[in-house]
C-alpha atoms as a PDB file:
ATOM      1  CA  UNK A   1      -7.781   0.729   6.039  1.00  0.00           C
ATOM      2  CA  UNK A   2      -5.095   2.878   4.343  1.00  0.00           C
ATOM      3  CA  UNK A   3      -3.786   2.483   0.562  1.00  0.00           C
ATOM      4  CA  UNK A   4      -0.692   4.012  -0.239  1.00  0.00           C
ATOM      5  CA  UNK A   5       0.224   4.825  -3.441  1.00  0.00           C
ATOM      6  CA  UNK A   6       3.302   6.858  -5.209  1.00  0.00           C
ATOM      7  CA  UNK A   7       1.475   9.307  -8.071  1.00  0.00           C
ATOM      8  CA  UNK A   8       3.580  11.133 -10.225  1.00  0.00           C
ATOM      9  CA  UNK A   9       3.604  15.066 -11.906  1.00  0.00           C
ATOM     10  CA  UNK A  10       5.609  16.374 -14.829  1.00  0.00           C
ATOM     11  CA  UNK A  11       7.933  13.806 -13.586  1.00  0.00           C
ATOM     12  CA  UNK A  12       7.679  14.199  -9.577  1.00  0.00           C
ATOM     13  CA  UNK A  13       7.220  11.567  -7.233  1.00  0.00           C
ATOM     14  CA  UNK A  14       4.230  12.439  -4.934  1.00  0.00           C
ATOM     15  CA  UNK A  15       3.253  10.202  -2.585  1.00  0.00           C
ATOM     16  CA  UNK A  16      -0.227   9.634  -1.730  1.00  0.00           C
ATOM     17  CA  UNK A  17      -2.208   7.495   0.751  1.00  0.00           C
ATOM     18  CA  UNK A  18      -6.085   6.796   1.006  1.00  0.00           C
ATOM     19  CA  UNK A  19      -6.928   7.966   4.747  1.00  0.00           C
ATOM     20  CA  UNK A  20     -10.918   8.365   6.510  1.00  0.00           C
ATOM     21  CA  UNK A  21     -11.917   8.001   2.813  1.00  0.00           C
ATOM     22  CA  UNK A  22      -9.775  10.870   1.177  1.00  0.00           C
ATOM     23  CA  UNK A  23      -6.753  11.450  -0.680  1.00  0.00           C
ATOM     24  CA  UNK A  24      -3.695  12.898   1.988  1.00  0.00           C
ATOM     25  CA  UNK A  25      -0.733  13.593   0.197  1.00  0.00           C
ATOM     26  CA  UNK A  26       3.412  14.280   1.317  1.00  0.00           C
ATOM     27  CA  UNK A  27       3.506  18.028   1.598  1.00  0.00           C
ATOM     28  CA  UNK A  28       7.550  17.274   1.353  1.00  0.00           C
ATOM     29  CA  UNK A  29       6.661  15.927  -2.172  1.00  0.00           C
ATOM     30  CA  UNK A  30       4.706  18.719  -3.320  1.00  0.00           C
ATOM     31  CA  UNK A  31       6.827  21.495  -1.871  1.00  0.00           C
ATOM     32  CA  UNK A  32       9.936  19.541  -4.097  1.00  0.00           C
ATOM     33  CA  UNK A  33       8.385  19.218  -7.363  1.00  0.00           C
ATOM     34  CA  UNK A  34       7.012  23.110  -7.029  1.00  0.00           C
ATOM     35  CA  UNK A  35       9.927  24.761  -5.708  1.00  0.00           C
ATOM     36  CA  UNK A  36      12.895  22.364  -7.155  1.00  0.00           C
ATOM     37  CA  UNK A  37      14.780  23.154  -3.793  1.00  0.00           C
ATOM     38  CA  UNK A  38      17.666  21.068  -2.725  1.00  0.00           C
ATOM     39  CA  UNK A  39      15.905  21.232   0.633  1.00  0.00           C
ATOM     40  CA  UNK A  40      12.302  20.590   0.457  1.00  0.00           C
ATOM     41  CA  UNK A  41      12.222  19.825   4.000  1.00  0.00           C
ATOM     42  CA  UNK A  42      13.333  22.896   5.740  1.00  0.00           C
ATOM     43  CA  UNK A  43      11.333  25.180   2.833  1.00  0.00           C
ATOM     44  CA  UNK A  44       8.358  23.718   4.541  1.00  0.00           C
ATOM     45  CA  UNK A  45       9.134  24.111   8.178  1.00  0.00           C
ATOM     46  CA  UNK A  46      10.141  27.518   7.217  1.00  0.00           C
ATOM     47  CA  UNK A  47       6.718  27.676   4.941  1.00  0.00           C
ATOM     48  CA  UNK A  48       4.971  26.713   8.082  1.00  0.00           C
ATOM     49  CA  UNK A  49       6.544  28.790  10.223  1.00  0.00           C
ATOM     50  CA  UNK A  50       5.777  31.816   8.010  1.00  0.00           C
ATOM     51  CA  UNK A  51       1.683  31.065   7.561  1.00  0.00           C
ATOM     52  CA  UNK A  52       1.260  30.359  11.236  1.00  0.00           C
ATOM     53  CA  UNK A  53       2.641  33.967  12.089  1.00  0.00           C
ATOM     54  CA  UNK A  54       0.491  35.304   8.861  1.00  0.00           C
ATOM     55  CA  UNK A  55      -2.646  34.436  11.181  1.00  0.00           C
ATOM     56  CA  UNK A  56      -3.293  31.219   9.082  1.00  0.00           C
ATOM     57  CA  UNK A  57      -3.023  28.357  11.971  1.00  0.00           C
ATOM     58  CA  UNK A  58      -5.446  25.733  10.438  1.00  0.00           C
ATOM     59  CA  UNK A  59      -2.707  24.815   8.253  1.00  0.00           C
ATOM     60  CA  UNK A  60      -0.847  23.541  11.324  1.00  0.00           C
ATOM     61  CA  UNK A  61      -3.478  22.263  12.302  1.00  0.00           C
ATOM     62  CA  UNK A  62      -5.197  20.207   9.573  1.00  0.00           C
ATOM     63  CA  UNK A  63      -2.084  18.956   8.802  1.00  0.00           C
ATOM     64  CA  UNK A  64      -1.686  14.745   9.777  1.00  0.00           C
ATOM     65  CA  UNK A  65       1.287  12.852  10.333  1.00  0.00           C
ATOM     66  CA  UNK A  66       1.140   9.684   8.326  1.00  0.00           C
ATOM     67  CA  UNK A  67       2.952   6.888   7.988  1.00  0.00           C
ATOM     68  CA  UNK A  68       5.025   6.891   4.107  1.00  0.00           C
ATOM     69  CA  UNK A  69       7.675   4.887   2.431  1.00  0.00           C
ATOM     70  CA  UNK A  70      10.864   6.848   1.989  1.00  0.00           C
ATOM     71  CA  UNK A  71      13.874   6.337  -0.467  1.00  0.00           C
ATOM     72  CA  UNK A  72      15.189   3.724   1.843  1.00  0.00           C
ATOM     73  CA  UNK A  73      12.316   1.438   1.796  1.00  0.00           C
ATOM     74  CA  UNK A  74      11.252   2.173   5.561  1.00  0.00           C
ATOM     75  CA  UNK A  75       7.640   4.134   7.066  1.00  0.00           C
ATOM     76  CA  UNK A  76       8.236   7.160   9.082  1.00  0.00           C
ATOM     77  CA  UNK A  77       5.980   9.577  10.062  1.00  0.00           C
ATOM     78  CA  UNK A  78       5.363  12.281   7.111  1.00  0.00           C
ATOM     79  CA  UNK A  79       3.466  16.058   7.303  1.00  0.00           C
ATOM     80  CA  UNK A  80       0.788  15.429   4.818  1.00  0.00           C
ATOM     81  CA  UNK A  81      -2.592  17.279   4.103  1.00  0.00           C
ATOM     82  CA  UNK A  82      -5.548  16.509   2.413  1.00  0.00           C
ATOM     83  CA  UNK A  83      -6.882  18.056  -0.796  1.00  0.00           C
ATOM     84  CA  UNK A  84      -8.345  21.599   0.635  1.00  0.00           C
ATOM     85  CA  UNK A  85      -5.212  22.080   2.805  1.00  0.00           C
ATOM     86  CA  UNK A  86      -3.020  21.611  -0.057  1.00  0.00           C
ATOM     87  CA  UNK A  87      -4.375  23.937  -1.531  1.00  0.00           C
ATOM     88  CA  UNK A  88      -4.021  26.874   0.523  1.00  0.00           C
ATOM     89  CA  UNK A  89      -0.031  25.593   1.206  1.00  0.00           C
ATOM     90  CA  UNK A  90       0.345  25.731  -2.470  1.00  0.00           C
ATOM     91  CA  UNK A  91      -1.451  29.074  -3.205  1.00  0.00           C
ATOM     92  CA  UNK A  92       1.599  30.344  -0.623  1.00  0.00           C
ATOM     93  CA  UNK A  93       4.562  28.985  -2.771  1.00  0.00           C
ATOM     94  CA  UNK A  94       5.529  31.168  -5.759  1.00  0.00           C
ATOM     95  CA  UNK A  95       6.046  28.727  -8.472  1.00  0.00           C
ATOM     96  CA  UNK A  96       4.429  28.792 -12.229  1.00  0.00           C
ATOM     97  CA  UNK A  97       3.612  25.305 -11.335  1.00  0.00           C
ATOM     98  CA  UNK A  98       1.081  25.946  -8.978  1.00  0.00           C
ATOM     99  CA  UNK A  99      -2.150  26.222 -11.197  1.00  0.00           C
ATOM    100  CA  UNK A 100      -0.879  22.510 -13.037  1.00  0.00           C
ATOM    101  CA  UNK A 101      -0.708  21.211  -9.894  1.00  0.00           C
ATOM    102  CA  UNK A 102      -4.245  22.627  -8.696  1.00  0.00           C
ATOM    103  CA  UNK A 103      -5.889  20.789 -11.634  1.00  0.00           C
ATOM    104  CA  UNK A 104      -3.924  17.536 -11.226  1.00  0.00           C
ATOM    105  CA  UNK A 105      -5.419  17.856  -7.679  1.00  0.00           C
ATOM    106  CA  UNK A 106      -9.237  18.211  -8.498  1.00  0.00           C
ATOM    107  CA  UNK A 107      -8.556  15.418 -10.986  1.00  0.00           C
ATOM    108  CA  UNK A 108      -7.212  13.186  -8.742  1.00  0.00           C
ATOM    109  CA  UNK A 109      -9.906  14.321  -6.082  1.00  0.00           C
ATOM    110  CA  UNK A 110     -12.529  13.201  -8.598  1.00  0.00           C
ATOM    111  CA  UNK A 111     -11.300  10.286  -9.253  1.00  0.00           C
ATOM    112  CA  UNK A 112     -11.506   9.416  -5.841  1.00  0.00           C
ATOM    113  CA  UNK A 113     -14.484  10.115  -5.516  1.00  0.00           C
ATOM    114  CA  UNK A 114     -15.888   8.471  -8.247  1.00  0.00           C
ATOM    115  CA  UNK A 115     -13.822   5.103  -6.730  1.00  0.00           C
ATOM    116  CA  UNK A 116     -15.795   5.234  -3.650  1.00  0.00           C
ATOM    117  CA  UNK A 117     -18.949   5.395  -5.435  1.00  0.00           C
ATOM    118  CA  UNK A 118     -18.098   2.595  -7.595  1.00  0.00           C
ATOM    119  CA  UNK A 119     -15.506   0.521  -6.327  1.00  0.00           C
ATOM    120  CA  UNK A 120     -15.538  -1.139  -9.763  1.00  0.00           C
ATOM    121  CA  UNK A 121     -13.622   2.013 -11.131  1.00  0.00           C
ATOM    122  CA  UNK A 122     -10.897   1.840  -9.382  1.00  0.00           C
ATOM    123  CA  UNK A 123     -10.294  -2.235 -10.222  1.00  0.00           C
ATOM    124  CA  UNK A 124     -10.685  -1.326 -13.629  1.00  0.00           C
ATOM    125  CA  UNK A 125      -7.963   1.190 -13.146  1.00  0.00           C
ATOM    126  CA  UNK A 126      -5.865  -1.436 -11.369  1.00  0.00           C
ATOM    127  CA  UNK A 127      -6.092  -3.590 -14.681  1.00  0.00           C
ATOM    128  CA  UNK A 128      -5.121  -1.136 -16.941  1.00  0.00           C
ATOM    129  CA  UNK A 129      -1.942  -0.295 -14.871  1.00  0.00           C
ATOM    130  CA  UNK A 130      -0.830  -4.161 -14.972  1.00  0.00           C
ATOM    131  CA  UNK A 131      -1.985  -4.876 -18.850  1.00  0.00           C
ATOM    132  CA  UNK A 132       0.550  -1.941 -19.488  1.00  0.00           C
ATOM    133  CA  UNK A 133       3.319  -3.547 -17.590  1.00  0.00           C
ATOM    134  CA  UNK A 134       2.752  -6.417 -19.351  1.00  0.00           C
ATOM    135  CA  UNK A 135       1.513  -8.914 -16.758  1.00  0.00           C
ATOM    136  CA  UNK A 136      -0.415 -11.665 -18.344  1.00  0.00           C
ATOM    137  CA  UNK A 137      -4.225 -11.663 -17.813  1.00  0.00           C
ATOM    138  CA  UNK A 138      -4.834 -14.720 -15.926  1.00  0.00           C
ATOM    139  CA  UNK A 139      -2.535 -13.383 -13.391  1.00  0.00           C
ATOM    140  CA  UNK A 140      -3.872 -10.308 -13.436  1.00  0.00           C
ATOM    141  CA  UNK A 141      -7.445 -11.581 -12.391  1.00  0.00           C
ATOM    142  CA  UNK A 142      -5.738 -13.585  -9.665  1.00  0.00           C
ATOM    143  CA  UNK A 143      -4.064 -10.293  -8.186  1.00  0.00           C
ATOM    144  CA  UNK A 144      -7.695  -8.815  -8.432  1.00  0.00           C
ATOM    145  CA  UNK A 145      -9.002 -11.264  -6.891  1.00  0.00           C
ATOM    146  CA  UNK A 146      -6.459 -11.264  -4.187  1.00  0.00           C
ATOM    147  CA  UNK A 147      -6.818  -7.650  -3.577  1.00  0.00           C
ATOM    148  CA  UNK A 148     -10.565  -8.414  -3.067  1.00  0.00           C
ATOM    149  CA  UNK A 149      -9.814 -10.627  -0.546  1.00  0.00           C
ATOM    150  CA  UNK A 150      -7.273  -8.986   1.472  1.00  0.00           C
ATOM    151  CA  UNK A 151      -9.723  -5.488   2.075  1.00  0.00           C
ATOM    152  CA  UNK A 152     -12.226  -8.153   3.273  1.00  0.00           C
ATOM    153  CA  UNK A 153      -9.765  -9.060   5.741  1.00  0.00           C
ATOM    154  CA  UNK A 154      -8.818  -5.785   6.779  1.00  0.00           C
ATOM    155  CA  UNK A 155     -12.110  -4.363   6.974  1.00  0.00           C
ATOM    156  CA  UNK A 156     -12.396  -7.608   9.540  1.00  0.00           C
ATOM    157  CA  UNK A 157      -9.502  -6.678  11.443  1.00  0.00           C
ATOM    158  CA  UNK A 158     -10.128  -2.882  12.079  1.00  0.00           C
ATOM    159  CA  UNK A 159     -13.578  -4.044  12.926  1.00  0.00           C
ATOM    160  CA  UNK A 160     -12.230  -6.179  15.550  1.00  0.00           C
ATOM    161  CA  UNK A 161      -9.935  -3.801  17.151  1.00  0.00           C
ATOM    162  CA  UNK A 162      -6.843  -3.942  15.128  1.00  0.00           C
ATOM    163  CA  UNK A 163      -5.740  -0.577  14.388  1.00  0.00           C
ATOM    164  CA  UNK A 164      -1.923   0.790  14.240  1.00  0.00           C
ATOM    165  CA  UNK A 165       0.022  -0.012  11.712  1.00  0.00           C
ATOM    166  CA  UNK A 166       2.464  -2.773  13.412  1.00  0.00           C
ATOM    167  CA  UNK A 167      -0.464  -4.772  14.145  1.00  0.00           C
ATOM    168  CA  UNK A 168      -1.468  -5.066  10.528  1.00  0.00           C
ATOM    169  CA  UNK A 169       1.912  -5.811   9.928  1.00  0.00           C
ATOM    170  CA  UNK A 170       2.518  -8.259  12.475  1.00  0.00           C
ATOM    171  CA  UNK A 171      -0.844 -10.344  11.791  1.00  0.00           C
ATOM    172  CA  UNK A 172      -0.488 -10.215   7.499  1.00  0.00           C
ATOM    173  CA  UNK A 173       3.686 -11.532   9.221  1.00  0.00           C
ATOM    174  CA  UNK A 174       1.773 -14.721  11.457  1.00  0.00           C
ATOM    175  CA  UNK A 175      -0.045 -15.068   7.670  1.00  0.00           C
ATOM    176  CA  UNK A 176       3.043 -15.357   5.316  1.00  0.00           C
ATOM    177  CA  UNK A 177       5.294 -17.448   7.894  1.00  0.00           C
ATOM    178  CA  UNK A 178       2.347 -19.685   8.380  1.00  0.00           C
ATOM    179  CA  UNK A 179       1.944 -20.255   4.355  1.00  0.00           C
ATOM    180  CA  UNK A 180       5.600 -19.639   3.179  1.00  0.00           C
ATOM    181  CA  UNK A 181       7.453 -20.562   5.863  1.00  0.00           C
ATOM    182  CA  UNK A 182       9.292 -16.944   5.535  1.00  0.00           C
ATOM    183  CA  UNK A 183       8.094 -13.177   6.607  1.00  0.00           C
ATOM    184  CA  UNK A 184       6.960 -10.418   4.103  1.00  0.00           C
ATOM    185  CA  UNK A 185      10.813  -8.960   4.167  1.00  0.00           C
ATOM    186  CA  UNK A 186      12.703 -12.408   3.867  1.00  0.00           C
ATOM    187  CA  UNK A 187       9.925 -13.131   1.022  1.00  0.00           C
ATOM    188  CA  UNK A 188      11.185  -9.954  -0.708  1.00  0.00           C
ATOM    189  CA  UNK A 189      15.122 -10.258  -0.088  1.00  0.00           C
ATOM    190  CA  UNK A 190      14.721 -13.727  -1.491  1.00  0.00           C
ATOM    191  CA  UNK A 191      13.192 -12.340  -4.666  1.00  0.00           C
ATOM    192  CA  UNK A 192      15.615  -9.602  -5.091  1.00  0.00           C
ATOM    193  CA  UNK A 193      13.133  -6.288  -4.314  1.00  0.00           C
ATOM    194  CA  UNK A 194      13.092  -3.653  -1.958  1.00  0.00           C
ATOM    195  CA  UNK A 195      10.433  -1.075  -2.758  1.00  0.00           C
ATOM    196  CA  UNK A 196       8.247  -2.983  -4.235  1.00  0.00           C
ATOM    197  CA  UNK A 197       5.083  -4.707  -4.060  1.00  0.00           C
ATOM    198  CA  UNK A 198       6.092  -8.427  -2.779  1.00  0.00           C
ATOM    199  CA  UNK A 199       2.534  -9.477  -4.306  1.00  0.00           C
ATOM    200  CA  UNK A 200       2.914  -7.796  -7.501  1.00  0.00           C
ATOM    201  CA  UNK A 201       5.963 -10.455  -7.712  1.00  0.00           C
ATOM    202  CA  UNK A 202       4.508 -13.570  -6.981  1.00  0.00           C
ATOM    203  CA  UNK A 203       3.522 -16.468  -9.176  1.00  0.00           C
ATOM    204  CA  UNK A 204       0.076 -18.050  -9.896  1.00  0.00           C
ATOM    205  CA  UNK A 205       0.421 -20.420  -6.826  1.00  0.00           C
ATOM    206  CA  UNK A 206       1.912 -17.736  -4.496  1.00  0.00           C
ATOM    207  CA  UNK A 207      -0.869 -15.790  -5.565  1.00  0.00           C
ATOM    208  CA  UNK A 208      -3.556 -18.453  -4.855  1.00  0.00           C
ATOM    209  CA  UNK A 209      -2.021 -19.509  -1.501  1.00  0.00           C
ATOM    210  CA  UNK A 210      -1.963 -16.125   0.455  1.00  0.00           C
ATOM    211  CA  UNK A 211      -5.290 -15.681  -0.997  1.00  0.00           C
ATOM    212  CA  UNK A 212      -5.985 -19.069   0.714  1.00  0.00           C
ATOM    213  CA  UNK A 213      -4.384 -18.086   3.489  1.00  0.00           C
ATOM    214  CA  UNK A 214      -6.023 -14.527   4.227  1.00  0.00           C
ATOM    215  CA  UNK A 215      -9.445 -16.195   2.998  1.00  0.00           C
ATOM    216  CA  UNK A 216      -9.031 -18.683   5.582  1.00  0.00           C
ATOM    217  CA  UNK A 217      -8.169 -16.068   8.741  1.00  0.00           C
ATOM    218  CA  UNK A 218     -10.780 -14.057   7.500  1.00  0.00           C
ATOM    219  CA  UNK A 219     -13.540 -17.002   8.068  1.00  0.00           C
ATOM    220  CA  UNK A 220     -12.193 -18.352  11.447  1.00  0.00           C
ATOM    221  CA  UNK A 221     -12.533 -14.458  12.670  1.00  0.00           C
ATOM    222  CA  UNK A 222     -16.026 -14.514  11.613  1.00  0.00           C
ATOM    223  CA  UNK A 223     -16.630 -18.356  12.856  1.00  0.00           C
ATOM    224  CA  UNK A 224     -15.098 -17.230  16.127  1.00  0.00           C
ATOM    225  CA  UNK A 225     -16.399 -13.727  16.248  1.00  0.00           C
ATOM    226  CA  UNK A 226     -12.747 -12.856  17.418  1.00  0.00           C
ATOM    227  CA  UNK A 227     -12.197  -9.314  19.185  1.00  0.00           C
ATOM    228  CA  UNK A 228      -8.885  -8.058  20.333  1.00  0.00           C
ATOM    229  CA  UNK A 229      -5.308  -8.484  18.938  1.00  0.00           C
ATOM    230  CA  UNK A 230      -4.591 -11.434  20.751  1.00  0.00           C
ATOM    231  CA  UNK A 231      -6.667 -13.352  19.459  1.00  0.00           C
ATOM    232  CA  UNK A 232      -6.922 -11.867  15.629  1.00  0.00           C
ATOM    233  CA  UNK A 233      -3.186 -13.534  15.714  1.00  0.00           C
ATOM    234  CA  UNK A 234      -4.367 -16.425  16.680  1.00  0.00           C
ATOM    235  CA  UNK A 235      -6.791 -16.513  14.129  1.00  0.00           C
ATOM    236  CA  UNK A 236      -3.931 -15.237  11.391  1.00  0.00           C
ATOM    237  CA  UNK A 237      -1.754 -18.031  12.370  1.00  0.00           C
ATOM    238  CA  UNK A 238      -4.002 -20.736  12.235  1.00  0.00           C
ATOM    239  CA  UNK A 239      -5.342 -19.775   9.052  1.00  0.00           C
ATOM    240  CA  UNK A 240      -1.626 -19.325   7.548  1.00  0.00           C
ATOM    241  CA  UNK A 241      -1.042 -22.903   8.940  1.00  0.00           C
ATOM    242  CA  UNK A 242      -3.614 -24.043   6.835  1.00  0.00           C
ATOM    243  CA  UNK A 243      -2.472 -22.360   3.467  1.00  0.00           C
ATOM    244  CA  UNK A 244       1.085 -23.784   4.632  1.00  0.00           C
ATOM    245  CA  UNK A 245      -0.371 -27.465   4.760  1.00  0.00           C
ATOM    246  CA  UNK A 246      -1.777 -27.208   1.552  1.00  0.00           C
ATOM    247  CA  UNK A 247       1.780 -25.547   0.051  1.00  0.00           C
ATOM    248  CA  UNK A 248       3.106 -28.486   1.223  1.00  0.00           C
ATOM    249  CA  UNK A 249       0.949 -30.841   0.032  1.00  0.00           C
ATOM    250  CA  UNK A 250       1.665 -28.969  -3.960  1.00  0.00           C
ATOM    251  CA  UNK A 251       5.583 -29.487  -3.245  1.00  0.00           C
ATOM    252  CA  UNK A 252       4.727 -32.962  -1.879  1.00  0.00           C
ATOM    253  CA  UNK A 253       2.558 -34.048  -5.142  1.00  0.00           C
ATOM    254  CA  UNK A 254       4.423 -31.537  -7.505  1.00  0.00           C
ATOM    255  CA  UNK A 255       8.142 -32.144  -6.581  1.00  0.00           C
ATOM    256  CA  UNK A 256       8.976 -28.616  -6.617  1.00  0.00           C
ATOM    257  CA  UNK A 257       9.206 -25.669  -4.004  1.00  0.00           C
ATOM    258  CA  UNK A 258       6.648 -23.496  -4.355  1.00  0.00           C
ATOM    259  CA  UNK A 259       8.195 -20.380  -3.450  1.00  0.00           C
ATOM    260  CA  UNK A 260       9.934 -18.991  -5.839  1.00  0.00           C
ATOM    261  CA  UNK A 261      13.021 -15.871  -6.376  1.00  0.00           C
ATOM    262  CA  UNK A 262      11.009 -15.461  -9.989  1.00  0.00           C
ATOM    263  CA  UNK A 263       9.502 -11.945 -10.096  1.00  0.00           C
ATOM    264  CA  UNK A 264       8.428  -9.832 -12.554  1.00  0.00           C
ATOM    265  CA  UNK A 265      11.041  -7.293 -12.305  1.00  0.00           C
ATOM    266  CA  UNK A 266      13.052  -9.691 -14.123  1.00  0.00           C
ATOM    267  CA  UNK A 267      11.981 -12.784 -16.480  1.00  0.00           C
ATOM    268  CA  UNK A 268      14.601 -13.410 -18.529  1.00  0.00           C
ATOM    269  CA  UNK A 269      16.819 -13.610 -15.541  1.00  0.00           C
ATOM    270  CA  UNK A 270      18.121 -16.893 -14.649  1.00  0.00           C
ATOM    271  CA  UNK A 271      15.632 -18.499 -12.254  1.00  0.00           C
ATOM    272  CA  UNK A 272      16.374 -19.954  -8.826  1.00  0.00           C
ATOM    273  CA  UNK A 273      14.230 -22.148  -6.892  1.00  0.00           C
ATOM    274  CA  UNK A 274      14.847 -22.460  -2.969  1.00  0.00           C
END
């Protein structure tokens, strides 16, 4: 299971994601926010370049190619490296930044650490971020909860042979059109965001519903001990189905959509209900 995450330094984006239990990070990002260069991307091949003919070819090849969000809201394939490689890439770029940036590292590095140990750490983290965006808490013990609920299922799905990317995205896809009745990218063009987290958006019901829904898949892979993508999707759409049933029991009962363009970006916009 990977967690990606966008971390920032005196004001530079650096993205981050959680990979075989460590922190890998965008040497792209890093090389921009220590060298300020226009073109962060050829400093690096040319960085690269450099160290491999200096004798130093475990930088090459420690370094992964991971899947990150760029500006334009898409995954491609980035050069990052984990803590100890970044840190012989960094000692090789001349910038008074450098020895910031090695403690922000070891911090970070701890931290992670200390999340693995104690899981609880880093939800407690989580719930500071949200109380200082403002969410409420009731929601914000429904997103916890959530989040529980989805590495459950994840942890079920790599267990049972899921493993790139697309697949992940194609089953939690058979999930949301099951429940919603629209996929993960329609969900967030109808509320208005691109980069951001569609869940961090949702309402109380939206919230409880793909839990449902994700809770649901996660017992009829265990019920049917189910192995192979195939049949994981099978298992995602029937348990989205259910979630959907119920959503449309609420609307039913309720007299109102469920799914709603309301997000937190903006809540003193006008609200429209589909």
């Amino acid at each position: 299971m990977e967690e990606k995450r966008i971390a920032l330094f005196h004001g530079g984006r650096i993205r981050k994601i959680s990979f075989r239990n460590e922190w890998w990070f965008s040497v792209i990002d890093v090389v921009e926010v220590l060298t300020g260069n226009a073109r962060p991307r050829k400093y690096w091949n040319d960085l690269k370049k450099k160290l491999t003919e200096e004798g130093y070819t475990e930088v090459s090849e420690n370094i992964g190619q991971l899947k990150m969000q760029a500006a334009d809201g898409k995954f491609y394939l980035t050069d990052c490296a984990n803590t100890e490689t970044l840190f012989r890439i960094i000692q090789s770029i001349p910038s008074p930044k450098v020895e910031p940036l090695k403690r922000w590292l070891a911090r970070v590095g701890k931290e992670r650490i200390d999340e693995i140990e104690n899981p609880e750490i880093a939800m407690d983290r989580m719930k500071e971020i949200y109380e200082k965006k403002g969410y409420p808490k009731g929601w914000i013990d429904k997103r916890m909860r959530g989040i529980a609920v989805r590495k459950g299922l994840t942890d079920e799905w790599n267990m049972r042979g899921a493993q790139l990317d697309i697949e992940y995205a194609i089953l939690t896809n058979d999930i949301m059109k099951g429940t919603f009745n629209k996929s993960v990218e329609r969900y967030k063009r109808y509320k208005g965001l691109q980069r951001e987290n569609l869940r961090d958006h949702m309402n109380d019901l939206e919230l409880i519903l793909t839990m449902l829904g994700e809770a649901t898949t996660t017992r009829l892979h265990k019920d049917r001990n189910s192995a192979g993508f195939p049949s994981l999707r099978n298992d995602a759409k029937n348990g989205g189905a259910v979630a959907g049933r119920t959503r449309k029991d609420i609307e039913r009962q309720t007299g109102k959509k469920v799914v709603s363009s309301e997000n937190y970006l903006d809540l003193s916009g006008d609200k429209r209900i589909e």
